[in-house]
C-alpha atoms as a PDB file:
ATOM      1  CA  UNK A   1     190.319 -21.586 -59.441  1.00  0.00           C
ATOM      2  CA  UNK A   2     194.072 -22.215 -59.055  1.00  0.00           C
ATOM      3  CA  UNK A   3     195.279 -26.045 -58.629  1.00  0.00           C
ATOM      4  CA  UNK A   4     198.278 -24.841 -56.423  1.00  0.00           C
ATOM      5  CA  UNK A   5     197.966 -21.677 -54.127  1.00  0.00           C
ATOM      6  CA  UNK A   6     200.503 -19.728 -51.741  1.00  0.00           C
ATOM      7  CA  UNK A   7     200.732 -21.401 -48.714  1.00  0.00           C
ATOM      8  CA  UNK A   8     200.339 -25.143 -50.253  1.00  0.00           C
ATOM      9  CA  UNK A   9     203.018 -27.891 -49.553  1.00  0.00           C
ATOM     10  CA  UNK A  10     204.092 -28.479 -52.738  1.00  0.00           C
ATOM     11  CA  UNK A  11     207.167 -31.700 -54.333  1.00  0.00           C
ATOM     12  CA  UNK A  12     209.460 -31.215 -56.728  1.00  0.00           C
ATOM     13  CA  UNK A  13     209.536 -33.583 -59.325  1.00  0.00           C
ATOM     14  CA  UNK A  14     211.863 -32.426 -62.282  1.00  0.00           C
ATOM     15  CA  UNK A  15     214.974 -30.356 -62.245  1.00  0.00           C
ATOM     16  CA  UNK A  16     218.106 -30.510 -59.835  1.00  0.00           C
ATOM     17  CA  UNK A  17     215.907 -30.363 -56.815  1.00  0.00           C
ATOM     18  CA  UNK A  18     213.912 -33.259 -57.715  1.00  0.00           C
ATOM     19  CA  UNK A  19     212.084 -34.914 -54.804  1.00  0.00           C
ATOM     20  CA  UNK A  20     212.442 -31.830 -51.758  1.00  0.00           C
ATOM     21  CA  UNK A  21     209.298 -30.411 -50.296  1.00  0.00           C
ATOM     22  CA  UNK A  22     208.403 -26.909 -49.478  1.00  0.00           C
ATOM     23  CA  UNK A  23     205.816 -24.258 -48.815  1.00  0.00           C
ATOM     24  CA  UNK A  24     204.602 -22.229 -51.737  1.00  0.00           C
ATOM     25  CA  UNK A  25     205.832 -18.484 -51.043  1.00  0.00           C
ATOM     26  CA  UNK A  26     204.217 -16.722 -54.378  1.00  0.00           C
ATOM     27  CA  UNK A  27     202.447 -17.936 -57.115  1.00  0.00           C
ATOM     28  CA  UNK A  28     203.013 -16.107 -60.719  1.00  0.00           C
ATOM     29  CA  UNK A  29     200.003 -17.335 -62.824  1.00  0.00           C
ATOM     30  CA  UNK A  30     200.616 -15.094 -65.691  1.00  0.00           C
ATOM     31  CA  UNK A  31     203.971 -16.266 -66.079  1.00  0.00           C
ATOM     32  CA  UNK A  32     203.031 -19.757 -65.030  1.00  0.00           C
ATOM     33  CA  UNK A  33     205.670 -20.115 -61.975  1.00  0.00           C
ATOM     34  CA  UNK A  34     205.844 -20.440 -58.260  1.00  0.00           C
ATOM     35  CA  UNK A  35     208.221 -20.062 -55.766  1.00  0.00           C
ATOM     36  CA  UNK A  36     208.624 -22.628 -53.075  1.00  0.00           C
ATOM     37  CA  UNK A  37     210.910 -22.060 -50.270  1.00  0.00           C
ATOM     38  CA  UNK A  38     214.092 -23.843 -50.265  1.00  0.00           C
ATOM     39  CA  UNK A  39     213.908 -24.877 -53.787  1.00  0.00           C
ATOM     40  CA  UNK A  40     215.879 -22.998 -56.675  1.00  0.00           C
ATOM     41  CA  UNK A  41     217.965 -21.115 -54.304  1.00  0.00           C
ATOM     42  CA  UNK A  42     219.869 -18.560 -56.323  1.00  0.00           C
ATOM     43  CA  UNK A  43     222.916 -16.055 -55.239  1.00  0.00           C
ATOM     44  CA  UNK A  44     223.005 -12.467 -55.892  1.00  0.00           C
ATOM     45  CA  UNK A  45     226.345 -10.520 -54.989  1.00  0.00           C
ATOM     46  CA  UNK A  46     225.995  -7.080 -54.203  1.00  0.00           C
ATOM     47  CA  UNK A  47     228.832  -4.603 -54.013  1.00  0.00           C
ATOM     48  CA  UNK A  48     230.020  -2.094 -51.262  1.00  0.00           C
ATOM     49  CA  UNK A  49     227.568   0.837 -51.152  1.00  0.00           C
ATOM     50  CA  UNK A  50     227.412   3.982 -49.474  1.00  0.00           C
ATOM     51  CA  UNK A  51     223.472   4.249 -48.125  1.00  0.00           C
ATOM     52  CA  UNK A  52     223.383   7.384 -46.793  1.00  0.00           C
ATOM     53  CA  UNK A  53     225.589   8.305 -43.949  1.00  0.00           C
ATOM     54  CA  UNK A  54     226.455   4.390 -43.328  1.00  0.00           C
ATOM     55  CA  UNK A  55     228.217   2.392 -45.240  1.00  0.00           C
ATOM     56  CA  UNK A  56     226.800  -1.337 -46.286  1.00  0.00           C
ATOM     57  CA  UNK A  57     229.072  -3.868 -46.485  1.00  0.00           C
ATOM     58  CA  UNK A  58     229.289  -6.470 -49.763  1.00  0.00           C
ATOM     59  CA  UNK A  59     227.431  -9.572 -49.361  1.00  0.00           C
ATOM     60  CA  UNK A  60     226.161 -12.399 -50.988  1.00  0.00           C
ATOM     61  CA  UNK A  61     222.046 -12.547 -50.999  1.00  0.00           C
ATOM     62  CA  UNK A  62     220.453 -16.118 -51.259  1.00  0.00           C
ATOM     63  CA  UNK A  63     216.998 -16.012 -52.083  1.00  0.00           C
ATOM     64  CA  UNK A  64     214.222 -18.774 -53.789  1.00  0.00           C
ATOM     65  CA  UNK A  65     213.595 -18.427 -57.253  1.00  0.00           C
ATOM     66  CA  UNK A  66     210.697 -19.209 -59.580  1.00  0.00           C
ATOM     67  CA  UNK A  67     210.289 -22.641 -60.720  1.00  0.00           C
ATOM     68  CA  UNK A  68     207.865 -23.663 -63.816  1.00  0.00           C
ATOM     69  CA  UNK A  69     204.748 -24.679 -62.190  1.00  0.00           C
ATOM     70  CA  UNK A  70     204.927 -27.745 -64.444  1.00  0.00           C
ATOM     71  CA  UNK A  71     207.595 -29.171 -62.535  1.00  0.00           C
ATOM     72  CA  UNK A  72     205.987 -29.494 -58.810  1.00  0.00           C
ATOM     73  CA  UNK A  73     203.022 -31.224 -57.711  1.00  0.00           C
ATOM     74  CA  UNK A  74     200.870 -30.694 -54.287  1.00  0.00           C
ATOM     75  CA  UNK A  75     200.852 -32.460 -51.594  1.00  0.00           C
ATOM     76  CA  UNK A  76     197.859 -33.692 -49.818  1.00  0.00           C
ATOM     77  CA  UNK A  77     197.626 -32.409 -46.239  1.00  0.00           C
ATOM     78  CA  UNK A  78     195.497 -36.107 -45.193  1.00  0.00           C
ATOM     79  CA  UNK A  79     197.144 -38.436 -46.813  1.00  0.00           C
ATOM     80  CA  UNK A  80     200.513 -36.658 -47.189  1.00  0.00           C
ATOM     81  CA  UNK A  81     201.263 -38.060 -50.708  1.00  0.00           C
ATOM     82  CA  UNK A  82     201.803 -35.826 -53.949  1.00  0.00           C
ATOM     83  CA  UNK A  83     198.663 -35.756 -56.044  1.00  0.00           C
ATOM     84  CA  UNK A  84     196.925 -34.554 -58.956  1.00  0.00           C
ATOM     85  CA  UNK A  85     194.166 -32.293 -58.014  1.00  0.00           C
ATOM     86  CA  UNK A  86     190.542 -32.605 -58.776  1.00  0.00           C
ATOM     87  CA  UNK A  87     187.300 -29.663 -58.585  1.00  0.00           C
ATOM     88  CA  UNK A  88     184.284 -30.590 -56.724  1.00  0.00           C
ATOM     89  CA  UNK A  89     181.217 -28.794 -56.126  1.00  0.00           C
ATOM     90  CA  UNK A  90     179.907 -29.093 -52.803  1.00  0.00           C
ATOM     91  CA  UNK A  91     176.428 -29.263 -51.588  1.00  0.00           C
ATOM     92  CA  UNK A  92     176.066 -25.428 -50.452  1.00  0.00           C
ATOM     93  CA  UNK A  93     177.765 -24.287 -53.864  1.00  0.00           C
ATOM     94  CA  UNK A  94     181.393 -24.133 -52.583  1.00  0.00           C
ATOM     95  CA  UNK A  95     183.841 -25.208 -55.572  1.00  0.00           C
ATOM     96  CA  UNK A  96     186.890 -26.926 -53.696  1.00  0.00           C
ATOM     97  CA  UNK A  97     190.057 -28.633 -54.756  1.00  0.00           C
ATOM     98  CA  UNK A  98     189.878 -32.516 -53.921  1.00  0.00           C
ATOM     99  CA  UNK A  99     193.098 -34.809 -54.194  1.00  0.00           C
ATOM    100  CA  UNK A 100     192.521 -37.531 -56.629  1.00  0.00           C
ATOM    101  CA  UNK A 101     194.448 -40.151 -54.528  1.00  0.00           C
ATOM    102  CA  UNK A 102     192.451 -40.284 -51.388  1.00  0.00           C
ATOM    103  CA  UNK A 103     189.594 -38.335 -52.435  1.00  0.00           C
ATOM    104  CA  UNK A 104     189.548 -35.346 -49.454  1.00  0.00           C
ATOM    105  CA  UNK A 105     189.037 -32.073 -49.713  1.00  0.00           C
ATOM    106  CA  UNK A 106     191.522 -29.740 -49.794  1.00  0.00           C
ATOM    107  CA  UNK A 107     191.849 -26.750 -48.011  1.00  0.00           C
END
C-alpha cells in the first residue's frame, strides 16, 4: 500500500518550493516521484507549427513537474498538519493509512 496517493494534499518540505501545499496529480512509484500541482512548475517553449491546414502559434507551456517523493510529506485531512503515515488493520480486515500525529484514519 502506497503512503501518498493521487488525490492526497501533500507539503513541500525541501527544495525551492519549500513549505507550499498542493494536490497530488500523479504518482510515479517506479521512479519514486509525484507530481503535485503548483509545485515544480517548469516552461517548455514550443515553436511555430503548421498542424494541418491551421497554423499554431509559438507559445510558452507551463506545466508541474515531478518532484522526489522524499521531499513532500502528507497532510492530514482532520487535523490539517503534515504527518508521517502509519498502517493499521481494522477490525473487518481493511488495511488503512493512519496519521501518526493525531492518530485518524486516513482516507
Amino acid at each position: 500500500m502506497q503512503r501518498i496517493k493521487t488525490g492526497d494534499t501533500v507539503e513541500v518540505i525541501a527544495g525551492k518550493d519549500l513549505g507550499e501545499r498542493g494536490k497530488v496529480q500523479s504518482v510515479l512509484p517506479k521512479k519514486n516521484r509525484v507530481v503535485v500541482e503548483g509545485v515544480n512548475i517548469l516552461h517548455k517553449h514550443q515553436k511555430a507549427r503548421q498542424a494541418g491546414t491551421r497554423q499554431v502559434p509559438a507559445q510558452i507551456l507551463k506545466f508541474p513537474g515531478p518532484i522526489d517523493l522524499s521531499n513532500v510529506m502528507l497532510v492530514c485531512p482532520s487535523c490539517d498538519k503534515r504527518t508521517r503515515v502509519g498502517f493499521r488493520v481494522r477490525e473487518d480486515g481493511y488495511k488503512v493509512r493512519v496519521c501518526r500525529k493525531c492518530n485518524a484514519d486516513i482516507e
